[in-house]
Protein backbone atom coordinates (compact mmCIF):
# COMPACT_ATOMS: atom_id res chain seq x y z
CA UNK A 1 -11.41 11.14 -19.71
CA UNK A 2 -11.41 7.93 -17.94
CA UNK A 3 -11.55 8.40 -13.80
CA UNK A 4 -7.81 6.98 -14.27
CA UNK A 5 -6.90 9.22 -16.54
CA UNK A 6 -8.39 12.25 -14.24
CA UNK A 7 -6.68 11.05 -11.41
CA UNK A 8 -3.35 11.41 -12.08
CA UNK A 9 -3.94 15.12 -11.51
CA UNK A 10 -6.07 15.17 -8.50
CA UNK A 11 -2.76 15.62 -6.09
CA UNK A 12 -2.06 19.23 -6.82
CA UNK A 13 -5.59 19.94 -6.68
CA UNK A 14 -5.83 18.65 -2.83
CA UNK A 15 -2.84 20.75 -1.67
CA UNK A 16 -4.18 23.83 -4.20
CA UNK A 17 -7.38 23.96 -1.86
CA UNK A 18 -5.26 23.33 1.37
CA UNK A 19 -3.63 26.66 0.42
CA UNK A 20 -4.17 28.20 -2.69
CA UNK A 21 -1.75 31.59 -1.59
CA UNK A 22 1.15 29.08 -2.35
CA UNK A 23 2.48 29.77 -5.69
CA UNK A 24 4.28 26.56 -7.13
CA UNK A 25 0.83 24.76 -6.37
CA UNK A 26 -1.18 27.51 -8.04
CA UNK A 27 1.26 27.42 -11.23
CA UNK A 28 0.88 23.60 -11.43
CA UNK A 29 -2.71 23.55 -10.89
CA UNK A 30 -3.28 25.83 -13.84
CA UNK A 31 -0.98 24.54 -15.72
CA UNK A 32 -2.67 20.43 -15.05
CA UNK A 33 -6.25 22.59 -15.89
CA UNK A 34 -4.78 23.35 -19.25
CA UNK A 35 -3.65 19.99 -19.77
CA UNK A 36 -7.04 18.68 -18.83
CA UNK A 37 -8.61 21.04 -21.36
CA UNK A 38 -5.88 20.09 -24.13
CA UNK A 39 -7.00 16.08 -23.46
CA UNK A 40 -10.31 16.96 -24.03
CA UNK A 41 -10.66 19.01 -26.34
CA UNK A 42 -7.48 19.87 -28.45
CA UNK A 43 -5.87 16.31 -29.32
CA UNK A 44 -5.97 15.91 -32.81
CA UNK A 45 -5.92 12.48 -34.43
CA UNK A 46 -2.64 11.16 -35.05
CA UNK A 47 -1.58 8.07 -37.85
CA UNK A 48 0.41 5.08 -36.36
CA UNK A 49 2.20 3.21 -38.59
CA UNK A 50 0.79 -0.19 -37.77
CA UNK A 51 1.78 -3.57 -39.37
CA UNK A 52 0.17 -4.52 -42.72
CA UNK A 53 -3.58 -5.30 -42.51
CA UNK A 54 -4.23 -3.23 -39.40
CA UNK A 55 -6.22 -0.31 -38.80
CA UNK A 56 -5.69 2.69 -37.59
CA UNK A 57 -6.76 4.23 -34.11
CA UNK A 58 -10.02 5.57 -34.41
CA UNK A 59 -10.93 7.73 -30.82
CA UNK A 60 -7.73 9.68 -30.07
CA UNK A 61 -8.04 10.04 -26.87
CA UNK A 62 -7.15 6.53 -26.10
CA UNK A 63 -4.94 4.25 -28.16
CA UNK A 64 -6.19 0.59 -26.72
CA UNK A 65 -8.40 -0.62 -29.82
CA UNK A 66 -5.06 -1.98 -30.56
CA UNK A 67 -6.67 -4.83 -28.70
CA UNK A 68 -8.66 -6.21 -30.93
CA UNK A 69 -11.17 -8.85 -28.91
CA UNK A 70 -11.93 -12.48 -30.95
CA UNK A 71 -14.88 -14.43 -30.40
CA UNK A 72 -16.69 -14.42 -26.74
CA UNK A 73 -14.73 -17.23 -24.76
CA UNK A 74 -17.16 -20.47 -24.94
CA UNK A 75 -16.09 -21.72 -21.04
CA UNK A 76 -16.01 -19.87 -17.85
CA UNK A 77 -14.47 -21.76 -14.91
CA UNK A 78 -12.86 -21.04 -11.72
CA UNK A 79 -9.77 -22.07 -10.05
CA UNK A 80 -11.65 -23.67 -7.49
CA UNK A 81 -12.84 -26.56 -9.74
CA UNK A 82 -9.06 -27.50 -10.17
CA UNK A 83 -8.63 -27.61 -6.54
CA UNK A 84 -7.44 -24.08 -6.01
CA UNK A 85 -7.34 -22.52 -1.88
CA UNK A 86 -7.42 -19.58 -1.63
CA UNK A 87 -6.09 -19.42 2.44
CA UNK A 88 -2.67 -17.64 1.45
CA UNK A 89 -0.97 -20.50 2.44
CA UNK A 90 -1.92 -23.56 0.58
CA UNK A 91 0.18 -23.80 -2.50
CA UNK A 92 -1.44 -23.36 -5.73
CA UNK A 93 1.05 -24.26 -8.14
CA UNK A 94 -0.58 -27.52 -9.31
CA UNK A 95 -3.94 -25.83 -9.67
CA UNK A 96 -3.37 -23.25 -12.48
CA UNK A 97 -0.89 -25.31 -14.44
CA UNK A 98 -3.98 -27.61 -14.48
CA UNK A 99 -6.43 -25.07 -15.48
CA UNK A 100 -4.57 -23.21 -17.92
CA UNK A 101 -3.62 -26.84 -19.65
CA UNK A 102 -7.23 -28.09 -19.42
CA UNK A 103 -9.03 -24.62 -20.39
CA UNK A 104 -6.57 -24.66 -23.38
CA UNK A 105 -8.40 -27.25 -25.35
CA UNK A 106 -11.26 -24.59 -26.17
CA UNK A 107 -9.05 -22.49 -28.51
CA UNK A 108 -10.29 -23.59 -31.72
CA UNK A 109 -13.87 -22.36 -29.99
CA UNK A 110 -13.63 -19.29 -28.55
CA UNK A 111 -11.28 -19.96 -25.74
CA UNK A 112 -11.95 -19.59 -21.81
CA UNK A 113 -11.76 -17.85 -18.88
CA UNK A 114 -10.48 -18.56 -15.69
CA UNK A 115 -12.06 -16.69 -12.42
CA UNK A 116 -10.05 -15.80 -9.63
CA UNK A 117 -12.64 -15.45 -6.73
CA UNK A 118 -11.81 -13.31 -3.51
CA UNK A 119 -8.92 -14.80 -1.56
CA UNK A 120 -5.32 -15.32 -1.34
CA UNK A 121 -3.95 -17.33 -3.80
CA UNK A 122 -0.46 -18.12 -2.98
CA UNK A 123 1.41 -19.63 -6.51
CA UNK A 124 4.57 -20.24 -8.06
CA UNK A 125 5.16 -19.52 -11.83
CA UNK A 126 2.34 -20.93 -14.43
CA UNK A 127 1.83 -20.56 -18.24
CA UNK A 128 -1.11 -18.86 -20.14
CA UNK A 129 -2.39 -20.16 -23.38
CA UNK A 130 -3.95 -18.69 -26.28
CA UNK A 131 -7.31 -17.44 -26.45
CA UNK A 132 -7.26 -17.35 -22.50
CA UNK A 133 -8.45 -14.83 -20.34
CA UNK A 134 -7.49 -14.29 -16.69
CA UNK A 135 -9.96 -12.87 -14.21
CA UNK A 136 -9.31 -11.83 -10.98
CA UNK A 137 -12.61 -10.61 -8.65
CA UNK A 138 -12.61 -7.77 -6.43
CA UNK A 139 -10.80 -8.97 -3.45
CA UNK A 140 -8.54 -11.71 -5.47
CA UNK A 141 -4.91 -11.76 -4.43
CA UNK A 142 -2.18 -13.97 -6.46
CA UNK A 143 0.57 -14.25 -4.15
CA UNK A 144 3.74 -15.12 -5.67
CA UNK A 145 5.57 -18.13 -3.93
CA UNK A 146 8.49 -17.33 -1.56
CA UNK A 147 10.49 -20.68 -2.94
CA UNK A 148 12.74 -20.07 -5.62
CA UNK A 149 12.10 -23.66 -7.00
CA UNK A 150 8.51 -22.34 -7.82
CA UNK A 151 10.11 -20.03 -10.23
CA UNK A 152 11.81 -22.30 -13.05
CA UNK A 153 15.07 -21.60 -14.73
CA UNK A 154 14.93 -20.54 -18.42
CA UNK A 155 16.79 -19.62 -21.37
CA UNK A 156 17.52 -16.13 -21.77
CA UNK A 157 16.47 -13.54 -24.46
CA UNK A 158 19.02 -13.89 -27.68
CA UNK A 159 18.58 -10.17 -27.49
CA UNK A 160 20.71 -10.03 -24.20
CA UNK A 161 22.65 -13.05 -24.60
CA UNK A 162 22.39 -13.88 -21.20
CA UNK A 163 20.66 -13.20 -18.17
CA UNK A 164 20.02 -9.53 -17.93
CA UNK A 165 21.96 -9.31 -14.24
CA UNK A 166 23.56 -12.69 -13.82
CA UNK A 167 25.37 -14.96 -16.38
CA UNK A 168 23.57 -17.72 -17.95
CA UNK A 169 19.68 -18.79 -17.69
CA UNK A 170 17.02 -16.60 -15.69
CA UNK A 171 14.22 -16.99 -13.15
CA UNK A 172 10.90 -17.52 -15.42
CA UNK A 173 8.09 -14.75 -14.38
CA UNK A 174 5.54 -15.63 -12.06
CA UNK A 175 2.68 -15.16 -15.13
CA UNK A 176 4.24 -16.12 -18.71
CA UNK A 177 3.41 -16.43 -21.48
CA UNK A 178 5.05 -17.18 -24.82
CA UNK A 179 3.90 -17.64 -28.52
CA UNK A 180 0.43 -16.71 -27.44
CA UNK A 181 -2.43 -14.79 -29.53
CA UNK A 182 -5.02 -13.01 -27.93
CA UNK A 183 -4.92 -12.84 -24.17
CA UNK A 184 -6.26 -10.62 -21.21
CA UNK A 185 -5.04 -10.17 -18.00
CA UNK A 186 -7.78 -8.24 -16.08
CA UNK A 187 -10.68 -8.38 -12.96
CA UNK A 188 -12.76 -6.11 -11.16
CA UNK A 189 -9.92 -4.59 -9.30
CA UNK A 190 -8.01 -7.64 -8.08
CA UNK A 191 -4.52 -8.16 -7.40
CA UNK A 192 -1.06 -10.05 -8.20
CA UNK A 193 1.69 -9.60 -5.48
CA UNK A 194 5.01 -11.14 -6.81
CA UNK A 195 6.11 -10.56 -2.52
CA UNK A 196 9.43 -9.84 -4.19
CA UNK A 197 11.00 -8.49 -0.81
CA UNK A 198 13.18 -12.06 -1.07
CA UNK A 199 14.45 -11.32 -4.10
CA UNK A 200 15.63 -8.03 -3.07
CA UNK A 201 17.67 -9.39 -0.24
CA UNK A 202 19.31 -11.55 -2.61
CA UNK A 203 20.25 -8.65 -4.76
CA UNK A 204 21.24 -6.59 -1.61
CA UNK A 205 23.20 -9.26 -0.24
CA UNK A 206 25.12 -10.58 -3.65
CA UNK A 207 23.49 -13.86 -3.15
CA UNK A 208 21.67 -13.76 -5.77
CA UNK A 209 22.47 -16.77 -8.47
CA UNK A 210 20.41 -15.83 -11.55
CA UNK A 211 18.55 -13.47 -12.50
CA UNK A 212 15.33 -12.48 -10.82
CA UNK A 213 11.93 -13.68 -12.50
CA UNK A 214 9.07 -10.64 -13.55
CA UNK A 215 6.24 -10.70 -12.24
CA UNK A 216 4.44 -10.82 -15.76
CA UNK A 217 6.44 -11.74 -19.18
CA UNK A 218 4.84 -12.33 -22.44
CA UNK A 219 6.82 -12.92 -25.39
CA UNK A 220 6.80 -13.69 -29.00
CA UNK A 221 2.82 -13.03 -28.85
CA UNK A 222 0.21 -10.81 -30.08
CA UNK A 223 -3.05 -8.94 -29.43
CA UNK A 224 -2.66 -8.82 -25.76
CA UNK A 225 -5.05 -6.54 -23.05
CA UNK A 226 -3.70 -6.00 -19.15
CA UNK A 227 -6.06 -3.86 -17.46
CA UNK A 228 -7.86 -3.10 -14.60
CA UNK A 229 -5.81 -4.93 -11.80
CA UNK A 230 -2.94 -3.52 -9.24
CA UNK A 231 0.20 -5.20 -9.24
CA UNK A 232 2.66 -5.02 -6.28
CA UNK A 233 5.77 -5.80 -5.18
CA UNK A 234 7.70 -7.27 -8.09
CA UNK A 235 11.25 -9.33 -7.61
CA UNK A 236 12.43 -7.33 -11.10
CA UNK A 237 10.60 -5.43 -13.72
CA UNK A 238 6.87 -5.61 -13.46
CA UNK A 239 5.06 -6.07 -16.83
CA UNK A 240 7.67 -7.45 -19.91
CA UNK A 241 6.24 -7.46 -22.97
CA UNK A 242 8.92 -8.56 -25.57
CA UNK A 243 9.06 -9.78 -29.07
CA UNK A 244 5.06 -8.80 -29.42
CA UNK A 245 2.85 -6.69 -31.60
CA UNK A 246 -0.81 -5.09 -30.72
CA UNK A 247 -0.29 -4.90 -26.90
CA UNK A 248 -2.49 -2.70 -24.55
CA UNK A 249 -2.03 -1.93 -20.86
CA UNK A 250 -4.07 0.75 -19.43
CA UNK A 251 -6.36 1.17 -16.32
CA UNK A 252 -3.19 -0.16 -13.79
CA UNK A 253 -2.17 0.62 -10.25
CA UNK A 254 1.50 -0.98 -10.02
CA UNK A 255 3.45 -0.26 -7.26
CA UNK A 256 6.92 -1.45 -5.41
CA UNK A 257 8.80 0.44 -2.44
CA UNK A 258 10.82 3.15 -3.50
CA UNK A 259 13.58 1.41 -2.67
CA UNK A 260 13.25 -1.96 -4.50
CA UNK A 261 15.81 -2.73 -7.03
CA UNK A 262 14.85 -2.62 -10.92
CA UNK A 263 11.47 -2.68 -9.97
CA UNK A 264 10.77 -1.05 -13.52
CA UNK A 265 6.85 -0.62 -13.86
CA UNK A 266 6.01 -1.30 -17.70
CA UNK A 267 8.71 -2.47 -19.83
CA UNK A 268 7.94 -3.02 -23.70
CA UNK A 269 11.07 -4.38 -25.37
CA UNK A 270 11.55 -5.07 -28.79
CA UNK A 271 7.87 -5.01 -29.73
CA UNK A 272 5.48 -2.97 -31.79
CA UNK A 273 1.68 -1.19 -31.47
CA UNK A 274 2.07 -0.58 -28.03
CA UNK A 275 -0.52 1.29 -25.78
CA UNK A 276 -0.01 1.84 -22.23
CA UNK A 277 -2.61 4.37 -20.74
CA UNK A 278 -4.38 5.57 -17.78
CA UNK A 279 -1.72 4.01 -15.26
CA UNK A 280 -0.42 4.88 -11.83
CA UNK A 281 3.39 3.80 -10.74
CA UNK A 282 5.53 3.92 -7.93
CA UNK A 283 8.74 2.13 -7.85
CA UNK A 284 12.32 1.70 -6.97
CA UNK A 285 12.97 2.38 -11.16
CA UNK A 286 12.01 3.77 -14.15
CA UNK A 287 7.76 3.61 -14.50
CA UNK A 288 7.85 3.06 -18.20
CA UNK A 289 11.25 1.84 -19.67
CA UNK A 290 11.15 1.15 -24.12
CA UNK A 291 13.98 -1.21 -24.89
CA UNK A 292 15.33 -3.19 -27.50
CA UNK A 293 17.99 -5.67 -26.69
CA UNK A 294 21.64 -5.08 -25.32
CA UNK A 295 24.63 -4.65 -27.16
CA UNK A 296 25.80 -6.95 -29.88
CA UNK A 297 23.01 -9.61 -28.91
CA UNK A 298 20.22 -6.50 -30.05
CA UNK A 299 22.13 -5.86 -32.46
CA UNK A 300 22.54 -9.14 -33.61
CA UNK A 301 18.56 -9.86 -33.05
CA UNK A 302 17.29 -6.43 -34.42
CA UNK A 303 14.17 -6.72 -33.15
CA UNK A 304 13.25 -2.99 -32.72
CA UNK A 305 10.40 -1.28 -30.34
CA UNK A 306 8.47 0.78 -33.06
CA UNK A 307 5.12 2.54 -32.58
CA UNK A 308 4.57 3.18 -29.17
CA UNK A 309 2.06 5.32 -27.36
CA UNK A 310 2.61 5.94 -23.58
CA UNK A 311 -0.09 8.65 -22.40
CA UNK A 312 -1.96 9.56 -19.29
CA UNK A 313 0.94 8.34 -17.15
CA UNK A 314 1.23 9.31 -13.08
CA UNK A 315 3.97 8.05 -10.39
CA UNK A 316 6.98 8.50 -8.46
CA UNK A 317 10.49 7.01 -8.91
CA UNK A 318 13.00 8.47 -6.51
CA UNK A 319 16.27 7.29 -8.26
CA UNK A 320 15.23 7.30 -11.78
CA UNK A 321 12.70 8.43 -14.76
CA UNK A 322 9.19 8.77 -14.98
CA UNK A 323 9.64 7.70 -19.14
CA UNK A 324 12.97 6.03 -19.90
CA UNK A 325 14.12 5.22 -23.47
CA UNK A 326 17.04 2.39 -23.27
CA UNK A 327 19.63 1.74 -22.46
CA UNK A 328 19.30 -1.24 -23.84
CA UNK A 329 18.16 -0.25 -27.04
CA UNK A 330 20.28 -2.08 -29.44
CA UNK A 331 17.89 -3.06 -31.82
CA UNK A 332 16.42 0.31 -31.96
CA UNK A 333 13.67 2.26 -31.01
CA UNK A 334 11.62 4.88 -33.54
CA UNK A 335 8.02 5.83 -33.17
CA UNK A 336 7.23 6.70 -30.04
CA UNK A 337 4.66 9.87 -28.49
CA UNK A 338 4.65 9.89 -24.72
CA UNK A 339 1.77 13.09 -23.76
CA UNK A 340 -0.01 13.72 -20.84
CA UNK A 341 2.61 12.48 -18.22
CA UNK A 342 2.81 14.01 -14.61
CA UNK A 343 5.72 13.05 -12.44
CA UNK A 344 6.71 14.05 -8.99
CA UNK A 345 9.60 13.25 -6.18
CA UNK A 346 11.52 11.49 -8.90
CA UNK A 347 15.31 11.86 -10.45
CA UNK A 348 14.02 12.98 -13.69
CA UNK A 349 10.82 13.19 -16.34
CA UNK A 350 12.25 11.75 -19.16
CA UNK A 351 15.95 9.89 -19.98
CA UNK A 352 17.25 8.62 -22.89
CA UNK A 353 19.94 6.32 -22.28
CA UNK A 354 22.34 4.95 -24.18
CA UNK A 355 26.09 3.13 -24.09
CA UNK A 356 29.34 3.27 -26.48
CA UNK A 357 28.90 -0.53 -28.00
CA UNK A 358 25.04 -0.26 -27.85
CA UNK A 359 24.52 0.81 -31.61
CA UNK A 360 21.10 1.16 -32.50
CA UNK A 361 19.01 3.90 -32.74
CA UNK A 362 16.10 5.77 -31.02
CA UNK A 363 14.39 8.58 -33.62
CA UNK A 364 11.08 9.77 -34.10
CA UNK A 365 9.74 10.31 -30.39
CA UNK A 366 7.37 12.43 -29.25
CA UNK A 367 6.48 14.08 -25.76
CA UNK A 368 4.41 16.69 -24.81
CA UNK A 369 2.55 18.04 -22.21
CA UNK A 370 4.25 17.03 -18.95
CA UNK A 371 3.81 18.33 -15.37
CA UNK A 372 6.69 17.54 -13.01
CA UNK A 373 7.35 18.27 -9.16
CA UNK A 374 10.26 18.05 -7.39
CA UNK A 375 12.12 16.48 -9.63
CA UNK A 376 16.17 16.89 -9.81
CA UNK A 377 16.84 16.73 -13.87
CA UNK A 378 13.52 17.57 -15.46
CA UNK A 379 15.14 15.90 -19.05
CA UNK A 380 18.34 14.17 -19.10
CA UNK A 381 20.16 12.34 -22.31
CA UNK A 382 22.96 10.45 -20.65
CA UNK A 383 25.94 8.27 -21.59
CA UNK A 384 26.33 4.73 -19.71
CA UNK A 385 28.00 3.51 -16.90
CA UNK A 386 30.24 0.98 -18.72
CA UNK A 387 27.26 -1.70 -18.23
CA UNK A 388 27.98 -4.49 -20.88
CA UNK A 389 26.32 -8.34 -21.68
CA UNK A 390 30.46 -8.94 -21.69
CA UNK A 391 33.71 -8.11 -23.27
CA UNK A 392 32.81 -9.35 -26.52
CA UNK A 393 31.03 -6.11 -27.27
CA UNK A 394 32.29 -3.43 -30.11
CA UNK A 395 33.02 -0.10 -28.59
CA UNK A 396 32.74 1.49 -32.40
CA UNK A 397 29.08 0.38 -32.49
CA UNK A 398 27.40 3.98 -31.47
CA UNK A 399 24.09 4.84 -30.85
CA UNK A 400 22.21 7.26 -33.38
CA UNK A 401 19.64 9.87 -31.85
CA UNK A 402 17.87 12.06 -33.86
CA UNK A 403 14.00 14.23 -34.36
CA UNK A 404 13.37 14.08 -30.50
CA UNK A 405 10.34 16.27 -30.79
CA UNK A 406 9.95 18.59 -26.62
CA UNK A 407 6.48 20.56 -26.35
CA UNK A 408 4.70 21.49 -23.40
CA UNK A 409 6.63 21.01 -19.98
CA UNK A 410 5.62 22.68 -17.00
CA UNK A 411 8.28 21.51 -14.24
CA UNK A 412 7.75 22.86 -10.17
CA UNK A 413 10.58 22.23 -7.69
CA UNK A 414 13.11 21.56 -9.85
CA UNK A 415 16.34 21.28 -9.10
CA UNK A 416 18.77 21.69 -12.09
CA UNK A 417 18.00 22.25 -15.70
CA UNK A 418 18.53 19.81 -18.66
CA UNK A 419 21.36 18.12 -19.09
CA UNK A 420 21.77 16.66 -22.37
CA UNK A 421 24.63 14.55 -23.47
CA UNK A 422 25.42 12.75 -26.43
CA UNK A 423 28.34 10.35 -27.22
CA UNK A 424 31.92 11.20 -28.13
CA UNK A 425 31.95 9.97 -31.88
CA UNK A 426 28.63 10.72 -32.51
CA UNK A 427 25.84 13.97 -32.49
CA UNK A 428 22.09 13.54 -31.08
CA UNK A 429 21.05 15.63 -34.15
CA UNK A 430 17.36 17.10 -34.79
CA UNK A 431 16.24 17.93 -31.38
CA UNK A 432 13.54 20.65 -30.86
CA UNK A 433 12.23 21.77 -27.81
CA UNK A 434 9.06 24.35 -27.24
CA UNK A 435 7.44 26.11 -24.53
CA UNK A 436 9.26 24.48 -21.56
CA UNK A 437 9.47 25.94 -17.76
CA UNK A 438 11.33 24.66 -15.24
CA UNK A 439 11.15 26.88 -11.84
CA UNK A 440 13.19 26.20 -8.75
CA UNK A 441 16.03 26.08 -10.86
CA UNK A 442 18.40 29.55 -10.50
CA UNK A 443 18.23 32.18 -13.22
CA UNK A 444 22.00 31.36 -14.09
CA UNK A 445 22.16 28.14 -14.93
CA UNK A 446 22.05 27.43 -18.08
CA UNK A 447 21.43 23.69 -19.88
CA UNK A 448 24.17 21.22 -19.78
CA UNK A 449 24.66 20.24 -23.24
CA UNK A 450 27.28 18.25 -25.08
CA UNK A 451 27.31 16.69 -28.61
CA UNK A 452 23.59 17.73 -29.41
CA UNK A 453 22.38 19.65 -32.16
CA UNK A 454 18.73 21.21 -32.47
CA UNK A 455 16.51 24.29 -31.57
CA UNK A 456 14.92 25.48 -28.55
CA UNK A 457 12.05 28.24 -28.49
CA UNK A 458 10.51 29.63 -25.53
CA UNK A 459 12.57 27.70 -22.59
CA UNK A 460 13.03 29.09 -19.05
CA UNK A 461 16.18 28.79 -17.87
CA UNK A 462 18.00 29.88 -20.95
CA UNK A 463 19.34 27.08 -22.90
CA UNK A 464 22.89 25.83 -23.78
CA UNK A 465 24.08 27.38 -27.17
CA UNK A 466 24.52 23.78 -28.97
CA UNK A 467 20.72 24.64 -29.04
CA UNK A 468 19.99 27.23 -31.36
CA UNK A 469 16.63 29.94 -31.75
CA UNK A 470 16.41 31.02 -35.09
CA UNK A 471 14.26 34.03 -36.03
CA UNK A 472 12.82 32.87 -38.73
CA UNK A 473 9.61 31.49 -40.02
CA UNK A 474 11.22 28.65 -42.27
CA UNK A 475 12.21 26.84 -38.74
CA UNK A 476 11.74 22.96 -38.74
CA UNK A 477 11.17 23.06 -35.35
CA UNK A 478 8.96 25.84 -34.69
CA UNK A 479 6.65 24.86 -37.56
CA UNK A 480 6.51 21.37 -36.51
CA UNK A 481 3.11 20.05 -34.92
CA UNK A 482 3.61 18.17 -32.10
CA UNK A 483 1.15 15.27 -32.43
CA UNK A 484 1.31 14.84 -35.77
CA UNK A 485 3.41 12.08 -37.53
């Protein structure tokens, strides 16, 4: 296990030793051993369905060979030789625009890397390029610029039709990319700080004219690595990978205050072969949201998220999930094992979200072994909140859920049990649930279920009776194994 990997569960271990007579700590404690031990020593290999011509993952305890690196970039430069400052004041706008556009002409050889040295280097949005890699030194700070001018207007995605919060174009990201092929995002430890706090106001204040910029979108690209850096302080979602295949992100600190609107951590949207490992993520939003357009534009687009591995995964969110499946999930979602996930102080583990008029699907997912503390809904399938691209969409275009596949879930502090609720006009069908515990919530309650259908096996509190326990050994759900696909 990578030392990112080990510490997402090195905070119930301090306050174990502070006071070990404490019971919730000592159940979570053994119960993040076993987990440890399980990561170790009990994952079995498990097939992705990649695109045609791929491999498949070879280690199993990591997923990132999805990466696949080309030839050893023939020029290393630094920012410096295109006049780059790095006083956190001097703008560097001009500087990497020129680099990227002059560093691009090595493709056909290799490609090239550009070196971030120690310093603050305050920017406003620039473009990668192919065959590029981005390296930012221990002590390197990109500094997102506080002028909105520095962050372009585009078109938006046709899988949202619009901007995703105002009408019309959007704010680019502050690092984008877009019909790119291989392309890493990484350092020794350095650091991109969108200084999004402006942004927020604007939200806060209904001043805001478009919609915000990320801090980092690449789309329509492939074989992309982001590792190794901490990201802060994003004006919307952090990391937006959509419309791209073979994608790895592991080995990342990202964090935003808790309070910081939509400050989503990792985001893939309509893309497939996604990794995202070994992270740690603190925001005012979901930490890892899969999504797949919105409405009749994702519809429209079909451009699904498909084959997804989210594992090793620590971080708070105090309004919303630690793993969040839509809502915008129009062009569907299918494919997906989340494992190894600890969550604490947050509004729930996992969500699935969807909308009357989103259509779609989401099938096929995955999750086991979860710790949680302190969290209010440990798993929650919820219905929208009337949020719609615009009237034009088709209220008779429902969602389909089905095989969500529950193992493993140790939950401390919680407040309420499930609640899962489907869609009037349509069943979440083929869920199955095993060996679940949530304490801190009263003997009494029961699950909060509505138009779901599945089985349930060793669950504390007792489940809702949509969920059924069948004593039998011919079971699809209690003969399924978990990590297999």
């Amino acid at each position: 296990m990578s030392p990112w990997g080990m510490a997402v569960y090195i905070r119930p271990w301090v306050q174990f030793f502070k006071n070990p007579w404490r019971s919730s700590w000592t159940v979570l404690c053994i119960a993040s051993a076993l987990l440890i031990l399980t990561w170790t020593h009990t994952i079995p290999t498990w097939p992705i369905r990649y695109a045609p011509g791929s491999s498949l993952v070879v280690d199993p305890s990591s997923c990132s060979d999805l990466y696949r690196p080309g030839r050893p970039r023939k020029v290393v430069s630094s920012i410096k030789e295109f006049g780059g400052v790095g006083d956190g004041i001097t703008s560097n706008t001009e500087a990497f625009r020129k680099a990227v556009e002059q560093l691009s002409k090595h493709g056909a050889d290799g490609g090239a890397q550009l070196n971030v040295p120690a310093g603050q280097w305050l920017t406003g949005s620039f473009n990668l390029t192919s065959h590029f890699t981005l390296f930012l030194e221990e002590g390197a700070c990109i500094l997102g610029s506080q002028d909105p001018q520095d962050w372009p207007l585009i078109e938006p995605l046709p899988s949202y039709g619009r901007g995703r919060e105002r009408l019309g174009p959007r704010h680019i990201s502050l690092i984008h990319g877009n019909g790119l092929t291989d392309v890493v995002i990484t350092g020794n430890n350095g650091s991109i700080d969108g200084q999004g706090r402006m942004w927020w106001e604007l939200w806060w204040n209904r001043t805001l004219n478009y919609t915000r910029g990320h801090l980092v979108e690449i789309m329509n690209s492939n074989n992309i690595l982001i590792s190794n850096l901490t990201f802060v302080n994003s004006p919307f979602w952090t990391i937006h990978p959509v419309y791209c295949s073979n994608v790895v992100i592991k080995n990342m600190a990202i964090r935003a205050p808790l309070n910081s609107p939509n400050t989503d951590g990792i985001d893939p949207d309509s893309s497939t072969n996604v990794c995202i490992e070994d992270c740690y993520i603190e925001s005012g939003d979901d930490l890892v949201a899969i999504k797949s357009g919105w409405d009749q534009y994702g519809i429209r687009t079909a451009r699904p998220s498909l084959n997804i591995t989210i594992q090793r995964i620590s971080g708070t969110t105090p309004t919303c999930s630690g793993i969040g499946i839509g809502s915008e999930m129009s062009g569907g979602v299918s494919n997906i094992l989340i494992r190894d996930l600890h969550v604490y102080n947050s509004s729930s583990a996992l969500r699935v979200k969807s909308d009357r008029g989103r259509g779609g699907y989401i099938t096929n997912v995955t999750v086991t072994n979860i710790t949680m503390q302190h969290v209010k809904i440990p798993i929650r399938f919820s219905r929208g909140a009337n949020d719609h691209p615009d009237q034009k969409f088709d209220p008779k275009a429902l969602p389909k859920v089905s095989n969500i596949y529950i193992s493993n879930v140790v939950g401390e502090g919680v407040k309420r049990a499930p609640v899962l609720e489907g869609i009037d006009g349509t069943v979440y069908e083929g869920i199955c649930i095993q060996n679940v515990s949530f304490r801190g919530v009263k003997m009494k309650e029961k699950w909060q279920c509505e138009l779901v259908k599945g089985e349930v096996y060793d669950a504390f509190p007792n489940p809702c009776d949509q969920l059924v326990s069948r004593n039998t050994s011919f079971s699809w759900c209690r003969n399924r194994q978990f990590l297999s696909r």
